[in-house]
Structure formats: C-alpha cells, structure tokens
C-alpha atoms as a PDB file:
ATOM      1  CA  UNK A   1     -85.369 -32.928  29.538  1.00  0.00           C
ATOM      2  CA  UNK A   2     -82.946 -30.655  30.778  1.00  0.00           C
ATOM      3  CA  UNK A   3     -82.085 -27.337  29.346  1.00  0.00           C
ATOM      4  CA  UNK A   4     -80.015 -24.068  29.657  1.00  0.00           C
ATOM      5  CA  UNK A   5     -81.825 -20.609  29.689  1.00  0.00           C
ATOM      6  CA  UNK A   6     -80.030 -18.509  26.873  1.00  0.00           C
ATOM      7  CA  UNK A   7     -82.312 -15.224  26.771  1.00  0.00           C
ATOM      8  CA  UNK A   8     -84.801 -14.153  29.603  1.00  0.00           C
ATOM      9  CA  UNK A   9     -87.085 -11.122  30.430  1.00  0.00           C
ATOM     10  CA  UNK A  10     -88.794 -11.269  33.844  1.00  0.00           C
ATOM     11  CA  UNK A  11     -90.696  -8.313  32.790  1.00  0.00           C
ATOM     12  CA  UNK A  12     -92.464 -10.220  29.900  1.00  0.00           C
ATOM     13  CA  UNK A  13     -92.083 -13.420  31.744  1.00  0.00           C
ATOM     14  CA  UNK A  14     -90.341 -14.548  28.597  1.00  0.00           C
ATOM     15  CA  UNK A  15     -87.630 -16.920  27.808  1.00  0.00           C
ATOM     16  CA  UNK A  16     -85.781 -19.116  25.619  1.00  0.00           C
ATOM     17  CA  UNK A  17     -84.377 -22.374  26.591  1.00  0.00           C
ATOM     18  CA  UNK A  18     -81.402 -23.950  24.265  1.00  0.00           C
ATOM     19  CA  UNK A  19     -82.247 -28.115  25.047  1.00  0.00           C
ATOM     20  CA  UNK A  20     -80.680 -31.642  25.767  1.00  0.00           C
ATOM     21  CA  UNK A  21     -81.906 -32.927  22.385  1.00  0.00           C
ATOM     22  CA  UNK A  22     -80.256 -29.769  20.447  1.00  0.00           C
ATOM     23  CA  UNK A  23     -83.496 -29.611  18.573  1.00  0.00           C
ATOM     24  CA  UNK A  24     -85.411 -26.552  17.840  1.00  0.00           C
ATOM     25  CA  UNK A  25     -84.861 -24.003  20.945  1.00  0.00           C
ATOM     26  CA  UNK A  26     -87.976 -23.660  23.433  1.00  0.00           C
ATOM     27  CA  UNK A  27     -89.900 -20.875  24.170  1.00  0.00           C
ATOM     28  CA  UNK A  28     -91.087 -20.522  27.987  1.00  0.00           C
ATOM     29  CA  UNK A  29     -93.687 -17.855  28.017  1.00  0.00           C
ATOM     30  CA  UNK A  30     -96.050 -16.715  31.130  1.00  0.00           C
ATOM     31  CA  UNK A  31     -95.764 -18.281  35.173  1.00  0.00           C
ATOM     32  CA  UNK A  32     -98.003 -20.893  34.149  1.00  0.00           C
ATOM     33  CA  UNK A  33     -95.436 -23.251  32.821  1.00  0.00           C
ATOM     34  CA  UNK A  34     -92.622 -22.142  35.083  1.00  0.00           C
ATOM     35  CA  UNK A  35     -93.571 -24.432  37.798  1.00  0.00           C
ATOM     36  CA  UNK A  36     -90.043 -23.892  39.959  1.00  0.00           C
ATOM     37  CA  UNK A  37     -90.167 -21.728  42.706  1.00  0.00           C
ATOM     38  CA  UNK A  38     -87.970 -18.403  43.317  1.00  0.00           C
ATOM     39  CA  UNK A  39     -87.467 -15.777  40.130  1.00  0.00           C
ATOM     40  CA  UNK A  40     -87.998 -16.127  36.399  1.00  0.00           C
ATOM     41  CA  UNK A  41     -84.970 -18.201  34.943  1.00  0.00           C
ATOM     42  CA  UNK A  42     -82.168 -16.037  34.030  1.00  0.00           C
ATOM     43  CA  UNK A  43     -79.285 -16.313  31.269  1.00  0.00           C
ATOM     44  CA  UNK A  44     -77.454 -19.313  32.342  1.00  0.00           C
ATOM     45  CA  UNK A  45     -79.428 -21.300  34.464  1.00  0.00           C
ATOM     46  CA  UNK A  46     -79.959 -24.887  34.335  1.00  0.00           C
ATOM     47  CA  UNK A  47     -83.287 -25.969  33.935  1.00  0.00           C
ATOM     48  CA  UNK A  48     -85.531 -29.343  34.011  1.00  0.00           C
ATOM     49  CA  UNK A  49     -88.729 -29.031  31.129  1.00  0.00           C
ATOM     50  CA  UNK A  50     -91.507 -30.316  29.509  1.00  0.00           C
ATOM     51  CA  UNK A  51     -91.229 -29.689  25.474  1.00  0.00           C
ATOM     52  CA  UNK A  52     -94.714 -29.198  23.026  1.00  0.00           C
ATOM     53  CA  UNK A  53     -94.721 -28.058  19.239  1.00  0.00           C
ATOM     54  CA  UNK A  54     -97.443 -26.377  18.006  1.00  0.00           C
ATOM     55  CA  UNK A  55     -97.316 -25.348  14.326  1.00  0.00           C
ATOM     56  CA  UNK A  56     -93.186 -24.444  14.363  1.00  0.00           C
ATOM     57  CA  UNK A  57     -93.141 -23.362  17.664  1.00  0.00           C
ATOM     58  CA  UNK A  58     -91.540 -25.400  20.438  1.00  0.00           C
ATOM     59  CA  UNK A  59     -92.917 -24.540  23.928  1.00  0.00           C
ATOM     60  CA  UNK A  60     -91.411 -25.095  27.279  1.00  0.00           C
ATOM     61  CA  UNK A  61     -93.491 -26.837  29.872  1.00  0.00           C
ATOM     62  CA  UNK A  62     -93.296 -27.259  33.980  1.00  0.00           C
ATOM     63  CA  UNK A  63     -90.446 -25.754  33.911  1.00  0.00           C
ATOM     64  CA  UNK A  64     -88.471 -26.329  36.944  1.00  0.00           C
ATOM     65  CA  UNK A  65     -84.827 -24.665  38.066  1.00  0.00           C
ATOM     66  CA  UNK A  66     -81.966 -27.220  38.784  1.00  0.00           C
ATOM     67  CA  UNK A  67     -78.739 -24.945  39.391  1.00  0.00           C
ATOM     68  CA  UNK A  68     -78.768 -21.546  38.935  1.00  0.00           C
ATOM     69  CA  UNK A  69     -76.408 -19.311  36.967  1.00  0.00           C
ATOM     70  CA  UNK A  70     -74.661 -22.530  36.078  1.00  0.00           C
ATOM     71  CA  UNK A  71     -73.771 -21.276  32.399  1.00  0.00           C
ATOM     72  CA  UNK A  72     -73.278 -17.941  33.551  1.00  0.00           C
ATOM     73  CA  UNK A  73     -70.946 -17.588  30.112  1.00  0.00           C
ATOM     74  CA  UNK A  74     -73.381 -19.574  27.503  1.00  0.00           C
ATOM     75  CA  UNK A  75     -75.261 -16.564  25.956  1.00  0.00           C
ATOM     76  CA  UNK A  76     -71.901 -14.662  25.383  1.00  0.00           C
ATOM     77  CA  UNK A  77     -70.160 -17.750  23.752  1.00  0.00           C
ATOM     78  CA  UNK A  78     -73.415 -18.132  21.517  1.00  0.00           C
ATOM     79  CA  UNK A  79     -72.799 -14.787  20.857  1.00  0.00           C
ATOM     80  CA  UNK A  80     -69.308 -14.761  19.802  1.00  0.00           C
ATOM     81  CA  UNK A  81     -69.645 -18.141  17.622  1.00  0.00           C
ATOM     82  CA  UNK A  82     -72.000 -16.299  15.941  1.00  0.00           C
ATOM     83  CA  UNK A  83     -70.010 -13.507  14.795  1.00  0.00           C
ATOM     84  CA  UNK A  84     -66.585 -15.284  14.075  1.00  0.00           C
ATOM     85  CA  UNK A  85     -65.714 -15.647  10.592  1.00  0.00           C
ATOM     86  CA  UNK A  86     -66.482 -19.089   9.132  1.00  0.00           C
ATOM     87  CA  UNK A  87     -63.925 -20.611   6.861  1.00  0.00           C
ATOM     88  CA  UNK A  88     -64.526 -20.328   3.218  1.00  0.00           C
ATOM     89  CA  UNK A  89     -66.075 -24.468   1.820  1.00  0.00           C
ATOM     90  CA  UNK A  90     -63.611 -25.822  -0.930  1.00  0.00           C
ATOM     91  CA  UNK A  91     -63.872 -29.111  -2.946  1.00  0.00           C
ATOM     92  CA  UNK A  92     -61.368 -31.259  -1.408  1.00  0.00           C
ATOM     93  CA  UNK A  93     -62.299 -34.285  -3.233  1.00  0.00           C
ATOM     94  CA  UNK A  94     -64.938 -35.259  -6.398  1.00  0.00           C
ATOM     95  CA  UNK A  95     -65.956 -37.725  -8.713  1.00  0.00           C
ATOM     96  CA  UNK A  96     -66.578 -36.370 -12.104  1.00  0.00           C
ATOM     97  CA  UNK A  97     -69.698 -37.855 -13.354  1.00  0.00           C
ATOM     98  CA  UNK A  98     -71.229 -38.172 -17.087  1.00  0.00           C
ATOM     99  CA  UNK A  99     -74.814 -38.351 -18.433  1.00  0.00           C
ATOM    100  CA  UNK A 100     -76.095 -41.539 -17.164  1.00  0.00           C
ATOM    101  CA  UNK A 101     -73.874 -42.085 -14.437  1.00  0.00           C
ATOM    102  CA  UNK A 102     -71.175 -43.804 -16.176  1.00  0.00           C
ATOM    103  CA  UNK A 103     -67.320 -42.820 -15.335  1.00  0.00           C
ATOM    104  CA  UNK A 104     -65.587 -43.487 -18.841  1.00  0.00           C
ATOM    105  CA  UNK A 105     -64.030 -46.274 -19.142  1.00  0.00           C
ATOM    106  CA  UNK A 106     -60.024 -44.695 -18.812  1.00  0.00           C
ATOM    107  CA  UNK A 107     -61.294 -43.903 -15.368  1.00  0.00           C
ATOM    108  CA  UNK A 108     -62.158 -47.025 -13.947  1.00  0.00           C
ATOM    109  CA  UNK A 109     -60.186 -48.846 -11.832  1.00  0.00           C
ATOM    110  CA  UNK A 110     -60.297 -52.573 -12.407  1.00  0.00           C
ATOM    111  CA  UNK A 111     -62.232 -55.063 -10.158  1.00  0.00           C
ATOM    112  CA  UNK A 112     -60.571 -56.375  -7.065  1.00  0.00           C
ATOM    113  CA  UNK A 113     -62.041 -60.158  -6.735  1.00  0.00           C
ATOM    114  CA  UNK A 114     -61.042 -62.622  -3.420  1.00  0.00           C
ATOM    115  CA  UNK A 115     -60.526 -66.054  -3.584  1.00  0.00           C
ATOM    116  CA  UNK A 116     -61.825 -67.991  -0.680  1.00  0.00           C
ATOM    117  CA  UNK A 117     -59.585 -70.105   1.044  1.00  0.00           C
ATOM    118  CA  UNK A 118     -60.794 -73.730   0.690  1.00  0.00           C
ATOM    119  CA  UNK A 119     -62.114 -75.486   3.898  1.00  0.00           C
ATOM    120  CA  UNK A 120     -59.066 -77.297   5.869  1.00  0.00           C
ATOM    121  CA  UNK A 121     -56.742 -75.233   3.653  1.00  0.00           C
ATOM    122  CA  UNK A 122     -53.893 -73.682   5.882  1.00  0.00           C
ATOM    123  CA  UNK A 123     -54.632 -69.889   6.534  1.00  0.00           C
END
C-alpha cells in the first residue's frame, strides 16, 4: 500500500502515515518496521507499507521510502481543513411520515402503470 507521512519524530522514531485505502491512519513506531534505508520518514514523504490492526490500532509495517518530501504541503493543508468553518446542515428536502409509516392519503400521488407494447406492434 502506499502512503504519505503526515507527522514524524526521528527522536521517538515515531510516525503517522495517512494511507491509499483512506482507512484508519497508521502508526509506524521503532526502526524495526522502517525497512527503507536513509532517515526516519519526514512530513511529506511518500511511502510503500505493510498495514496490521491490533485492538484499534493500525500499525505500519516494512516500511519503505518511495519519493521524498513529495507532499511537502500535506500536513499544513490537513491542518487548515481542519480549522475552516464548516457550513451549518439544513433540511433541504423530507418526507413527513405518520405512525405506521403511512403518508395520508391527500399526500399520495397516484400510481403511474405502463402498458406494454404488444409483440409486432409498431414502436
């Protein structure tokens, strides 16, 4: 799978990889599973992994670097997205609905049937 770092500390040997399949976000933790060679993955890098979940935790496997500082500007857009103001959710459209599902009957709209054209008719 590929994957682009979004948060690393070399110090900690530490990182967090935002993946292909948009699922949950893995967690690369220790030189062990960082199988590439050069530095720990930085903020932006492109990367090739291995995903496993234990309990709710997704961890990143042999990982390997493809292109660095490729996404140079993915952790700041994250950021940003995640401080913008969201629009307020309004009803745009609904079907009012009475006990035991029925619509009354003032509200229904009659039922549209098709003939089928006979076989040999002209179309």
């Amino acid at each position: 799978m590929i994957g682009v770092v979004v948060w690393s500390s070399g110090s900690r040997e530490k990182a967090i990889i935002w993946c292909e399949d948009q699922a949950t976000l893995a967690y690369l933790q220790g030189t062990a599973n960082f199988a590439g060679p050069g530095e720990w993955p930085q903020p932006g890098d492109l990367v090739e992994l291995e995903t496993q979940t234990v309990g709710n935790l997704r961890h990143a496997l042999n990982v390997t670097m493809l292109s660095e500082k490729t996404c140079l500007q993915l952790p700041r857009i994250l950021a940003d997205a995640q401080q913008a103001p969201r629009p307020a959710l309004r009803v745009v459209a609904h079907q009012d609905t009475f006990p035991g599902g029925s619509v009354p009957s003032a509200t229904r709209r009659p039922a549209t049937t098709y003939a089928r054209p006979r076989s040999g008719a002209a179309r």
